[in-house]
Protein backbone atom coordinates (compact mmCIF):
# COMPACT_ATOMS: atom_id res chain seq x y z
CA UNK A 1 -5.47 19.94 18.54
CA UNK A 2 -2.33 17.41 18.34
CA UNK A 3 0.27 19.34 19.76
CA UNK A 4 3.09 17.13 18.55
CA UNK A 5 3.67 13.68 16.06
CA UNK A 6 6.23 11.46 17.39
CA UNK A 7 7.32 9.06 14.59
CA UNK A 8 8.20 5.35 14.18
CA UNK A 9 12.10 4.74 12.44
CA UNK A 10 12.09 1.78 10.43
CA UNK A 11 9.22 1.42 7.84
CA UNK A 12 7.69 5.21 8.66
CA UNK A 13 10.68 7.34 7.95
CA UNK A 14 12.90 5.16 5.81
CA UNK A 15 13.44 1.47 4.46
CA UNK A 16 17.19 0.76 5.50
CA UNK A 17 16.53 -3.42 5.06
CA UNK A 18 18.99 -3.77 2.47
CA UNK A 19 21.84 -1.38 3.91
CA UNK A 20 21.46 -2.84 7.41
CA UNK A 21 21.74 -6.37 5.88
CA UNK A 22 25.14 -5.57 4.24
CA UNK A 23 26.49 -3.62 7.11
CA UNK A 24 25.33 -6.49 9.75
CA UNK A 25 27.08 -9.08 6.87
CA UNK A 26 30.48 -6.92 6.91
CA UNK A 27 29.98 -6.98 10.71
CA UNK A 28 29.63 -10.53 11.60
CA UNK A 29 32.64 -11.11 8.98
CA UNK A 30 34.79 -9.06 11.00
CA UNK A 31 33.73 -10.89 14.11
CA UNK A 32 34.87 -14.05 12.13
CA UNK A 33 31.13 -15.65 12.56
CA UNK A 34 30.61 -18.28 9.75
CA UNK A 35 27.18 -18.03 8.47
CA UNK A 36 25.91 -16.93 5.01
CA UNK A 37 25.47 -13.47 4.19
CA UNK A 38 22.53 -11.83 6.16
CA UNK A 39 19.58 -10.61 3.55
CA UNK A 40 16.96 -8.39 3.37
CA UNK A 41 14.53 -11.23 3.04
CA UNK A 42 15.70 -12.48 6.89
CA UNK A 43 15.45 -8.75 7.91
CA UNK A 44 11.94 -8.24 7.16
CA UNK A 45 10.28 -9.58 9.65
CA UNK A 46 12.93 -8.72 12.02
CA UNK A 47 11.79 -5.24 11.99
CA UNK A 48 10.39 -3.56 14.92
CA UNK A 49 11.94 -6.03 17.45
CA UNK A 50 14.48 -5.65 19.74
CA UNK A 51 18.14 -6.37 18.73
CA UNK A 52 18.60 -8.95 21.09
CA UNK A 53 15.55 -10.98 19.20
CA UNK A 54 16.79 -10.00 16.16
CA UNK A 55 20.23 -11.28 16.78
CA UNK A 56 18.40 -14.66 17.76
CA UNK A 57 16.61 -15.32 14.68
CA UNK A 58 19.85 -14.40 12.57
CA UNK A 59 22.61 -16.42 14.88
CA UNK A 60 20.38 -19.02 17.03
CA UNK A 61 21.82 -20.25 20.19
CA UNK A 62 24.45 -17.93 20.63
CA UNK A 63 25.83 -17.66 24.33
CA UNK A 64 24.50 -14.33 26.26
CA UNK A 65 28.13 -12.66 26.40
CA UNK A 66 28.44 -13.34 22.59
CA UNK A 67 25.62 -11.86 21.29
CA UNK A 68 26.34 -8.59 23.65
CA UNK A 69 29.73 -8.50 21.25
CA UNK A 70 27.54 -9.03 18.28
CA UNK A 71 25.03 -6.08 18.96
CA UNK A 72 27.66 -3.59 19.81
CA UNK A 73 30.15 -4.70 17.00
CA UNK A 74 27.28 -4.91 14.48
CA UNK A 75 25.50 -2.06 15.59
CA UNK A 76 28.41 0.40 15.36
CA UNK A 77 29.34 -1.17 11.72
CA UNK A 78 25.77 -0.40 10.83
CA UNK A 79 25.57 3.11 11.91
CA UNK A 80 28.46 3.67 10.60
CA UNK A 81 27.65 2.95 7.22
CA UNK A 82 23.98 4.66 6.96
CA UNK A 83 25.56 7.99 8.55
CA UNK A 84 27.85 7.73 5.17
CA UNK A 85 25.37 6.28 3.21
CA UNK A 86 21.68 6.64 4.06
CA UNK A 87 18.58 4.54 2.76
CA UNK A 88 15.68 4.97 0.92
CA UNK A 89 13.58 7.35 2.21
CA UNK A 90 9.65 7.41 1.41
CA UNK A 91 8.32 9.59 -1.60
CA UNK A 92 8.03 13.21 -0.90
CA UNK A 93 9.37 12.90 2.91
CA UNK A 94 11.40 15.78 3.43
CA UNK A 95 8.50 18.01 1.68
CA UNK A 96 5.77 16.12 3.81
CA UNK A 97 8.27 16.76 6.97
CA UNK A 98 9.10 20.28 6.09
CA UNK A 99 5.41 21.07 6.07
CA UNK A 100 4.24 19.05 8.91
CA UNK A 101 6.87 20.68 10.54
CA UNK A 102 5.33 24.54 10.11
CA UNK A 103 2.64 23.39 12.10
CA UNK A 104 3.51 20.49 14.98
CA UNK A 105 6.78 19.83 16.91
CA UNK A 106 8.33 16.85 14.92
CA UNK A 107 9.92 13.46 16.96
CA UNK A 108 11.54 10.04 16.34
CA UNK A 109 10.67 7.08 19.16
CA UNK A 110 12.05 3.61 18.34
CA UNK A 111 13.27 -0.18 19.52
CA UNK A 112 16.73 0.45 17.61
CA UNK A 113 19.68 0.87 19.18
CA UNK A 114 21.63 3.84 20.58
CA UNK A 115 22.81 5.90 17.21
CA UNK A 116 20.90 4.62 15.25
CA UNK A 117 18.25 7.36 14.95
CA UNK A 118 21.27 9.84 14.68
CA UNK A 119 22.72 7.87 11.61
CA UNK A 120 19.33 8.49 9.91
CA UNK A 121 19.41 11.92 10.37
CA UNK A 122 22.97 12.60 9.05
CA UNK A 123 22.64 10.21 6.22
CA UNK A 124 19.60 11.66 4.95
CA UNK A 125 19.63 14.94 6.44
CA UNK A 126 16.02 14.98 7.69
CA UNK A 127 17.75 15.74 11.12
CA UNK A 128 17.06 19.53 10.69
CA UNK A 129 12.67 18.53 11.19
CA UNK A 130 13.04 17.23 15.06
CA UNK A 131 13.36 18.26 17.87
CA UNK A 132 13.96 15.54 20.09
CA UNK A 133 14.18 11.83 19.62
CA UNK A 134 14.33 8.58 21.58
CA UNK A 135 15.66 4.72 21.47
CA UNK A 136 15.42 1.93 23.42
CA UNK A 137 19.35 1.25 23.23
CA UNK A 138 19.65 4.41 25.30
CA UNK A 139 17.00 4.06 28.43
CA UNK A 140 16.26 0.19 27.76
CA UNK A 141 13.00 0.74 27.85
CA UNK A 142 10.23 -0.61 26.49
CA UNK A 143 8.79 1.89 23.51
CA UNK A 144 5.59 2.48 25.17
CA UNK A 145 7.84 4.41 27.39
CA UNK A 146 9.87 5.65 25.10
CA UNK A 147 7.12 7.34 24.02
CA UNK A 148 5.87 8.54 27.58
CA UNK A 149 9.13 9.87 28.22
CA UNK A 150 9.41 12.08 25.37
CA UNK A 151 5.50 13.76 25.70
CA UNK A 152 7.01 14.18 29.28
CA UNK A 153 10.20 16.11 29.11
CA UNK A 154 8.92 18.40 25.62
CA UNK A 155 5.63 19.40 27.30
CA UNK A 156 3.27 17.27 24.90
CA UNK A 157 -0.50 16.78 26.12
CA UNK A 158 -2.19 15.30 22.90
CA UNK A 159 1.03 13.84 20.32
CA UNK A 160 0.20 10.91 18.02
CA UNK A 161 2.09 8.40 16.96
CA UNK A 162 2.81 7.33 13.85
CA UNK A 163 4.17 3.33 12.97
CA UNK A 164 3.50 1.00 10.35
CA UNK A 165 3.63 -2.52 12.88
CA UNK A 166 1.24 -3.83 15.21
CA UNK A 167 4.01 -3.34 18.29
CA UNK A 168 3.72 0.05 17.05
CA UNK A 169 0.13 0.65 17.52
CA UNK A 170 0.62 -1.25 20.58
CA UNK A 171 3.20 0.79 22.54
CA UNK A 172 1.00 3.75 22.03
CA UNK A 173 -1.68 2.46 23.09
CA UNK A 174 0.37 1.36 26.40
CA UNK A 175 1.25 5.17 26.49
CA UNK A 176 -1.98 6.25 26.11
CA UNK A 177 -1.51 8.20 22.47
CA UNK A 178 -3.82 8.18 19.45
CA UNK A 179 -1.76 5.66 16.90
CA UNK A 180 -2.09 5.98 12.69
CA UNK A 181 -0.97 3.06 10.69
CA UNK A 182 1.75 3.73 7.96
CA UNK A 183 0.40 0.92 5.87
CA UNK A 184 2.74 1.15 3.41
CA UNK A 185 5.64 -0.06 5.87
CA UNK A 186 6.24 -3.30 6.81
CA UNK A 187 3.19 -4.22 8.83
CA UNK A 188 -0.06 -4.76 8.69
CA UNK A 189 -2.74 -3.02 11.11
CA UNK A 190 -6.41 -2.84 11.06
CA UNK A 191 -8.93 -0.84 12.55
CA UNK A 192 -6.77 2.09 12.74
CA UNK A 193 -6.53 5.66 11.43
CA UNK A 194 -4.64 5.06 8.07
CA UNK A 195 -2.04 6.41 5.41
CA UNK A 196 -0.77 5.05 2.59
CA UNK A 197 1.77 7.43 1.95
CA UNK A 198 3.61 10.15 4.35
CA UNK A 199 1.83 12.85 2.36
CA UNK A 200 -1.37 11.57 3.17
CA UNK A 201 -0.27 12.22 6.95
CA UNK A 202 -1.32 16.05 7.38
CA UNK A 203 -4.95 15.72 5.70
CA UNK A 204 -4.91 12.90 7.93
CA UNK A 205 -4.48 14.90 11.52
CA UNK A 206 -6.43 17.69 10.26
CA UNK A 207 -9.34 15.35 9.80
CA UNK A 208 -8.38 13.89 13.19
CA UNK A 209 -8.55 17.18 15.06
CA UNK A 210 -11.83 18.24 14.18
């Protein structure tokens, strides 16, 4: 049996493209950076990678000790503003989480940076479903072991992981954990266990586990 589903952030739990776009645009104008306002369109593709890749294909060129301002001033805008106003959230999440939840220990592992994963759960209050969580802005590690670390220190011997991008499926490979696709994120994955909605996700590991 799975004894515990450790879950992707952005484009498995919630789409926060648009909000992270405005609060990144408010950021860099309080930084006084000249550039037109970031979109959701630029974001897209952005998502999965690390911030400092991100910050290169919005701001090009920028000197090392700049874009270190950038990611901590942005960053803190941005958390700031989805811990008062959240994101969308996928259809029939906190149901799918509340039940999943009854029967495997619930946790987040992903590339954002440190607060990030604890803006989600206060602006949406799916916080309550986890019981521990990891980022790569607070161990600078690679998710792979990200996701080692947390099987580690809550006792997991079979989790699964749960992403919609190819780094996703990936990093748990690298960490040695059965992967499912969230295919209706923002990547695309083949030859994978598949959902196509978060509901979908307990038939799913039932199936799995026999």
């Amino acid at each position: 049996m799975f004894d515990g589903i450790l879950f992707d952030l952005d484009g498995t739990l919630w789409n926060a493209v648009p909000q992270v776009a405005k609060s990144w645009t408010l950021g860099l104008e309080q930084l006084g950076i000249q550039r037109a306002p970031v979109t959701a369109q630029e974001l897209f593709p952005c998502m999965g990678m690390l911030l400092p890749d991100i910050v290169d294909q919005l701001l090009p060129g920028l000197p090392p000790e700049r874009m270190e301002q950038v990611i901590a001033h942005c960053c803190k805008v941005e958390n700031e503003y989805l811990a008062r106003h959240g994101a969308e959230l996928y259809s029939g999440e906190e149901e799918t989480l509340a039940a999943l939840g009854k029967k495997y220990p619930l946790f987040v592992v992903s590339n954002c940076e440190k607060g990030y994963i604890e803006a989600y759960f206060q602006g949406s209050g799916m916080g309550k479903y986890f019981t521990d969580f990891e980022s790569a802005g607070n161990t600078r590690l690679p998710k792979s072991e990200n996701i080692k670390l947390v099987a580690w220190r809550n006792g997991l011997k079979r989790p699964v992981y749960v992403g919609d991008t190819a780094l996703d499926r990936k990093s748990a490979e690298e960490a040695g954990v059965p992967f499912v696709h969230a295919a209706y994120g923002f990547g695309e994955v083949g030859g994978v266990p598949t959902i196509q909605s978060l509901g979908e996700l307990e038939l799913l590991l039932e199936k799995l586990d026999r």
